[in-house]
N, C-alpha and C. Protein backbone atom coordinates (compact mmCIF):
# COMPACT_ATOMS: atom_id res chain seq x y z
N UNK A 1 -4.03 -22.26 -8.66
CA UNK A 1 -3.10 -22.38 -7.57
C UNK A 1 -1.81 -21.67 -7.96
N UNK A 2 -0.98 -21.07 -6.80
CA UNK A 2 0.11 -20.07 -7.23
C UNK A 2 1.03 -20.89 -7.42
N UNK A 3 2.22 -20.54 -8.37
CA UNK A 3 3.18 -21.57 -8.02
C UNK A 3 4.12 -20.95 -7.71
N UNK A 4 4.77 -21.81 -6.54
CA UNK A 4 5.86 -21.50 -5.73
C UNK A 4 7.25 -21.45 -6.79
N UNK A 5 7.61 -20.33 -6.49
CA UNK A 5 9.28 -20.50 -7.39
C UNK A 5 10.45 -21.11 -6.30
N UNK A 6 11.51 -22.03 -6.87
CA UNK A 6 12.37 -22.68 -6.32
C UNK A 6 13.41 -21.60 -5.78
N UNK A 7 14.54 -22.02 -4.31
CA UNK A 7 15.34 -20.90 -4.60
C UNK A 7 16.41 -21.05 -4.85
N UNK A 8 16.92 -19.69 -5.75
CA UNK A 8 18.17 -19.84 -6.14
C UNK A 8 19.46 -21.05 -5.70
N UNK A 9 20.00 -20.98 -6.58
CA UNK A 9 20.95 -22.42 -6.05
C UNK A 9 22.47 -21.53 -4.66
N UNK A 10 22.62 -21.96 -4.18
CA UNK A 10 23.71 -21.45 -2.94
C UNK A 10 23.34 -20.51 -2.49
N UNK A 11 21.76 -20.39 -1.67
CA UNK A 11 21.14 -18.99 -1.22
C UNK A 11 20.73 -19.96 0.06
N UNK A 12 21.26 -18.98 1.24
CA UNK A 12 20.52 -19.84 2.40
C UNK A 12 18.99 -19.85 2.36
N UNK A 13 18.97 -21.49 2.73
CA UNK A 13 17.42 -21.35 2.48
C UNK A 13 16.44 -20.96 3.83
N UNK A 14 16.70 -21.14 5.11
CA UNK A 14 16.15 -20.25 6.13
C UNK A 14 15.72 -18.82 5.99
N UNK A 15 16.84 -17.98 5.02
CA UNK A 15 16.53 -16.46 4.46
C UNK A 15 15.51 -16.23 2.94
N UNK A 16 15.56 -17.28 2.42
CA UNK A 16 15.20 -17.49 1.43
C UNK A 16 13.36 -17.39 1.34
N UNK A 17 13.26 -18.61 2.76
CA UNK A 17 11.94 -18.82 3.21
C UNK A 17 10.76 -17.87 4.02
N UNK A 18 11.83 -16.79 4.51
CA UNK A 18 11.28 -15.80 4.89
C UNK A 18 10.91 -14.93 4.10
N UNK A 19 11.55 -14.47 3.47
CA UNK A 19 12.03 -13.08 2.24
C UNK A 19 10.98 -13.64 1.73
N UNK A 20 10.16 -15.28 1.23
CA UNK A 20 9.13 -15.64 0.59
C UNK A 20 7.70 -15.31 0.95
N UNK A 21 7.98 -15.50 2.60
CA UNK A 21 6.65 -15.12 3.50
C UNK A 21 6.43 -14.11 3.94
N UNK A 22 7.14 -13.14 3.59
CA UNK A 22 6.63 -11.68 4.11
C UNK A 22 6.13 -10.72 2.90
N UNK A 23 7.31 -11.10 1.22
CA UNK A 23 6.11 -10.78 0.16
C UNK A 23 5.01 -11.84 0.20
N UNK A 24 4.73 -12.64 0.67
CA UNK A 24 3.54 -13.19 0.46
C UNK A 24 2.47 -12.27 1.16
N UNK A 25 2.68 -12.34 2.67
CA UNK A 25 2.08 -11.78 3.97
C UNK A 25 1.63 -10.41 3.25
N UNK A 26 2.83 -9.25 2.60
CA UNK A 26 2.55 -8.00 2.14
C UNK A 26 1.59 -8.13 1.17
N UNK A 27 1.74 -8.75 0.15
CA UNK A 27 0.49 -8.78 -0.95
C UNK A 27 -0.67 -9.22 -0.56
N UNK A 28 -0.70 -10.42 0.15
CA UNK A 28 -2.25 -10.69 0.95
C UNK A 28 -2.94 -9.49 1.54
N UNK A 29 -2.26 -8.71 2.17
CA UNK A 29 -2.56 -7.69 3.00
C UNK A 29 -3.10 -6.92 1.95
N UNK A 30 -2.36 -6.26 1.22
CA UNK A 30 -2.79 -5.01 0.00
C UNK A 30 -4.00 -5.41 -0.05
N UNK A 31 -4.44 -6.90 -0.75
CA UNK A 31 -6.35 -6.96 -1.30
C UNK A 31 -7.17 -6.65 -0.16
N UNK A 32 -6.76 -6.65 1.41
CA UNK A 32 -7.84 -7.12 2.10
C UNK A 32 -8.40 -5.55 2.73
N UNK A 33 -9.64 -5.72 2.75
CA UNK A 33 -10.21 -4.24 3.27
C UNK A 33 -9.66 -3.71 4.39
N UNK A 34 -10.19 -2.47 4.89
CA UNK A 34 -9.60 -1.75 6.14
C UNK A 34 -10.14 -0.69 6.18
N UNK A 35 -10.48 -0.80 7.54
CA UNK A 35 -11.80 -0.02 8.35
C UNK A 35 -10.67 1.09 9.21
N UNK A 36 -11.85 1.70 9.76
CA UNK A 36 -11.41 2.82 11.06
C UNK A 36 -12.72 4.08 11.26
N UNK A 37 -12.47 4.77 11.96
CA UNK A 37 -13.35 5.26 12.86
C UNK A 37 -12.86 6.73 12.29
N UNK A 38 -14.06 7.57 12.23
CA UNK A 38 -13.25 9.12 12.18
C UNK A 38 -14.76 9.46 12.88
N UNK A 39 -14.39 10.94 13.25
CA UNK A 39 -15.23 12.24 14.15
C UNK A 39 -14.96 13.26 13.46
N UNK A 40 -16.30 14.13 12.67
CA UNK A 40 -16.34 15.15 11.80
C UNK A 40 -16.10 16.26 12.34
N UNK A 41 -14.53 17.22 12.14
CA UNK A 41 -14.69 18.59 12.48
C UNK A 41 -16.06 19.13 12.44
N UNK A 42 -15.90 20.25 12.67
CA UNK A 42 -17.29 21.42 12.56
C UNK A 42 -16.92 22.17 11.23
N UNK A 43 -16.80 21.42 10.32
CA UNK A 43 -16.59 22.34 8.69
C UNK A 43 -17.31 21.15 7.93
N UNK A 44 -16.91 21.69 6.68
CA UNK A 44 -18.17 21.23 5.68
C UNK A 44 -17.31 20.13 4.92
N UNK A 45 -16.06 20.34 5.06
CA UNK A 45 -15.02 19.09 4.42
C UNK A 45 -14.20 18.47 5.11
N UNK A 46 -13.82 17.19 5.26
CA UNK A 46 -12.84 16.96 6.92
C UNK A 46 -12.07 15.96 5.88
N UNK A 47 -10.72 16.07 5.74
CA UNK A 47 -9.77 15.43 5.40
C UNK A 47 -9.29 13.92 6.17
N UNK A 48 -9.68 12.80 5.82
CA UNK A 48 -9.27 11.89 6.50
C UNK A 48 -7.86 10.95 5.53
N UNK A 49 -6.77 11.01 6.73
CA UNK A 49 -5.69 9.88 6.08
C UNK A 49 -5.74 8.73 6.33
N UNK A 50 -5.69 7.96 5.17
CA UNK A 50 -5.37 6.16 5.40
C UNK A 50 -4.39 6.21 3.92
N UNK A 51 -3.13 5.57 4.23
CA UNK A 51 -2.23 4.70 3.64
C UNK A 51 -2.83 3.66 2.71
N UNK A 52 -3.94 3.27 2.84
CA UNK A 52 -4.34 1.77 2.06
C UNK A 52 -5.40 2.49 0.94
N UNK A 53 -5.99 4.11 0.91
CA UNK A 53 -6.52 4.72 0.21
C UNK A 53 -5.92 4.86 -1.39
N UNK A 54 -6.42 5.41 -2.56
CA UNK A 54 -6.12 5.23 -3.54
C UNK A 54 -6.88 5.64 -4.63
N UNK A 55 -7.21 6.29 -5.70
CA UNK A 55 -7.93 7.21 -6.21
C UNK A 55 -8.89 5.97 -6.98
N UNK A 56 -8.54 5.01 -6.47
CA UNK A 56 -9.23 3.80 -7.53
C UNK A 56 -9.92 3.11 -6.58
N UNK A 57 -9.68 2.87 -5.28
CA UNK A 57 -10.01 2.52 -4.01
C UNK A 57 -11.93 2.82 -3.75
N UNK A 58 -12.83 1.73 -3.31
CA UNK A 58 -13.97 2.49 -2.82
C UNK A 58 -14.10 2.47 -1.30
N UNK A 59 -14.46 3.92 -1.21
CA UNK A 59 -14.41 4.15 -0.03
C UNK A 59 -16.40 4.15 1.07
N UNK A 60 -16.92 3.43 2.04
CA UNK A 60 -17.69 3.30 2.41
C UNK A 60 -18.00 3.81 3.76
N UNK A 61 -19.22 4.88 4.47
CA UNK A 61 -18.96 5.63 5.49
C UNK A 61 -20.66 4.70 6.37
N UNK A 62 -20.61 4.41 7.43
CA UNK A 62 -21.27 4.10 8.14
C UNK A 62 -21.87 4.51 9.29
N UNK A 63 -22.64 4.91 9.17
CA UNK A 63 -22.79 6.00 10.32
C UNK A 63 -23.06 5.81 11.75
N UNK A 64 -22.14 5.90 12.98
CA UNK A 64 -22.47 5.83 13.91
C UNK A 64 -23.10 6.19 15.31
N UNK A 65 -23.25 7.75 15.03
CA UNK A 65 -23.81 8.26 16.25
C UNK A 65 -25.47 8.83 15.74
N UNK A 66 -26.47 9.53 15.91
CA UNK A 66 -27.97 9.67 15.78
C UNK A 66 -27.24 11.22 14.70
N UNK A 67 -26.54 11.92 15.26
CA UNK A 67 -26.25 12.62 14.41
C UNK A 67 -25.45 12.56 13.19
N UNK A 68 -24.75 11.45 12.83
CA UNK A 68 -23.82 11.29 11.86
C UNK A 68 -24.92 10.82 10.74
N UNK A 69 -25.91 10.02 11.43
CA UNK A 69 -27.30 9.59 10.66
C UNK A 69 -27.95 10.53 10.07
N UNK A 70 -27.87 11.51 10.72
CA UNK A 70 -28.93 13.03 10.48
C UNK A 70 -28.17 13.77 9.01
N UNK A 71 -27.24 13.71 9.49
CA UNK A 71 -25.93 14.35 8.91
C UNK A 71 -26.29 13.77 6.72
N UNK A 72 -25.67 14.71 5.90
CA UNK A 72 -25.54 14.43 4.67
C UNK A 72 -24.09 14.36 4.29
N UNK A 73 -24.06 13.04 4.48
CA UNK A 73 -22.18 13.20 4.39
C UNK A 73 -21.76 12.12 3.04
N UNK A 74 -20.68 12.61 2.48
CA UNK A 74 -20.31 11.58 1.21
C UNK A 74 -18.89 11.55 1.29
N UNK A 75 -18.15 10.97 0.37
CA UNK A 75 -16.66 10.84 -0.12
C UNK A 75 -16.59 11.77 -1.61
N UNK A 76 -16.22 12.82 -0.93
CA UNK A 76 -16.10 13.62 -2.50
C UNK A 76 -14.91 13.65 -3.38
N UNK A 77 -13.97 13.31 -2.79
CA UNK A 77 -12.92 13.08 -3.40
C UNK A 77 -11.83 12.07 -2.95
N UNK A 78 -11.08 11.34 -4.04
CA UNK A 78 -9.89 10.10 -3.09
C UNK A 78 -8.84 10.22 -3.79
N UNK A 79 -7.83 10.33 -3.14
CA UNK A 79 -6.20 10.67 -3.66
C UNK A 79 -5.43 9.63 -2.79
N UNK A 80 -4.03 9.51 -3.66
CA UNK A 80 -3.50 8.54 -2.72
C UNK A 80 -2.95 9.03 -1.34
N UNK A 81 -3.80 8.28 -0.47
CA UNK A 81 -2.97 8.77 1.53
C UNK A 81 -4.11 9.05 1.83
N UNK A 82 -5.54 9.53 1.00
CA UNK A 82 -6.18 10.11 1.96
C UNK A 82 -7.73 10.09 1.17
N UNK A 83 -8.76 10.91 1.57
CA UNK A 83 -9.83 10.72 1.17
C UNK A 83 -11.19 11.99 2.10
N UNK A 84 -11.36 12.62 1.54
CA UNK A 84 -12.46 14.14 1.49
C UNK A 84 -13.71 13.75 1.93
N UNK A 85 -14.39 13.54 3.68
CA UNK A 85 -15.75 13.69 3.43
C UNK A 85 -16.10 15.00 3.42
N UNK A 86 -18.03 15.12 2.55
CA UNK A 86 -18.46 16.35 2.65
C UNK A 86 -19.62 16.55 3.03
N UNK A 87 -20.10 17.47 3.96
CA UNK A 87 -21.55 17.34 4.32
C UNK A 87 -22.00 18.62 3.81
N UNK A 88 -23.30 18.93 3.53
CA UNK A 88 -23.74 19.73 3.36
C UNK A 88 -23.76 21.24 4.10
N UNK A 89 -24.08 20.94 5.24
CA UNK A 89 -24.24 22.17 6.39
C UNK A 89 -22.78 21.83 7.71
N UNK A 90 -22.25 22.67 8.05
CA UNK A 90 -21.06 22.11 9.30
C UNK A 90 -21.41 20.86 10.11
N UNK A 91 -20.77 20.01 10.38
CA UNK A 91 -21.15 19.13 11.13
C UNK A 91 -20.86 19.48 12.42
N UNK A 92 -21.26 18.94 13.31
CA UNK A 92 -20.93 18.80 14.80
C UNK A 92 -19.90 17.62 14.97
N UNK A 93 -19.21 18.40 16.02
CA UNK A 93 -18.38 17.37 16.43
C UNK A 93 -18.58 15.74 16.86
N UNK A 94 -19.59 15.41 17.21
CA UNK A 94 -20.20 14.39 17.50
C UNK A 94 -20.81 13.61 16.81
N UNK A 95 -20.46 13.57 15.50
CA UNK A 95 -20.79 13.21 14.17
C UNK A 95 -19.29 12.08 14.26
N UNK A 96 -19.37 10.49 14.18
CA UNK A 96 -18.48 9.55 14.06
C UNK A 96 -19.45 8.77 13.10
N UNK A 97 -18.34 8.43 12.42
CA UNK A 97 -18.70 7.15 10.87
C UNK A 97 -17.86 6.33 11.43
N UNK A 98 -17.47 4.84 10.92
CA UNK A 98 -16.80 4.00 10.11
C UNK A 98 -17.07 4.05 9.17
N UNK A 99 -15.77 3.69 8.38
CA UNK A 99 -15.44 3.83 7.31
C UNK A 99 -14.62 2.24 6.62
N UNK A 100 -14.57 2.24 5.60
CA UNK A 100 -14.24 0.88 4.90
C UNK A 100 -14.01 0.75 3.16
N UNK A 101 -12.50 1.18 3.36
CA UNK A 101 -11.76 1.02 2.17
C UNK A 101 -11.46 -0.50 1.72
N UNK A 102 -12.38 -0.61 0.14
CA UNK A 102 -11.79 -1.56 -0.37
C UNK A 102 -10.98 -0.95 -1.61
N UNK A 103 -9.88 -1.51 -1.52
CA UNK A 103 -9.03 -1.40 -2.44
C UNK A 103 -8.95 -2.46 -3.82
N UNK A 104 -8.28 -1.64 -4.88
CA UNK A 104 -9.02 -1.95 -6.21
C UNK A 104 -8.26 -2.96 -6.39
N UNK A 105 -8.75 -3.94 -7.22
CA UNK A 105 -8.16 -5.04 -7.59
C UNK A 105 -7.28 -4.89 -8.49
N UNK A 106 -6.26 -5.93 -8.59
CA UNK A 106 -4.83 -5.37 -9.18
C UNK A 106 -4.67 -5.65 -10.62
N UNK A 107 -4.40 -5.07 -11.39
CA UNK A 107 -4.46 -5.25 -12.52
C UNK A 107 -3.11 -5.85 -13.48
């Protein structure tokens, strides 16, 4: 169980209690996964940005349309902001994944 730190002595505590719950709210957030939707240019590498990405981060692609299925697509590379799918042959535009970044546990 976490333990709550007391607050400072002559600190309003209404400001105190907030300033507590929003780093709380922010760090909860960081562990928890996060999805989204992308549609593959017609090239062989399509740059997708997410903020919650991270070179340590795993990234998971799901395929949603008959062609995204057809399709040979991976995560070839992950940097922080963003993340490289790659298919073999151009994709068609009509090629949509989800996708689902879990982010690495904190060390």
């Amino acid at each position: 169980m976490a333990r709550i730190p007391l607050p400072p002595p002559g600190v309003n505590l209404a400001f105190w209690v907030n300033q507590f719950a929003v780093r709380y709210e922010r760090d909860y957030s960081a562990l928890q996964p996060k999805s989204g939707t992308v549609s593959l240019s017609a090239t062989v590498s399509n740059i997708v940005t997410n903020i919650n990405c991270d070179t340590l981060s795993r990234v998971f692609l799901q395929p949603i349309t008959t062609q995204a299925a057809q399709a040979q697509a991976w995560v070839s590379s992950k940097a922080a902001g963003r993340f490289v799918i790659a298919t073999t042959v151009s994709a068609t535009p009509s090629c949509v994944f989800d996708y689902l970044i879990i982010p690495a546990p904190p060390t």
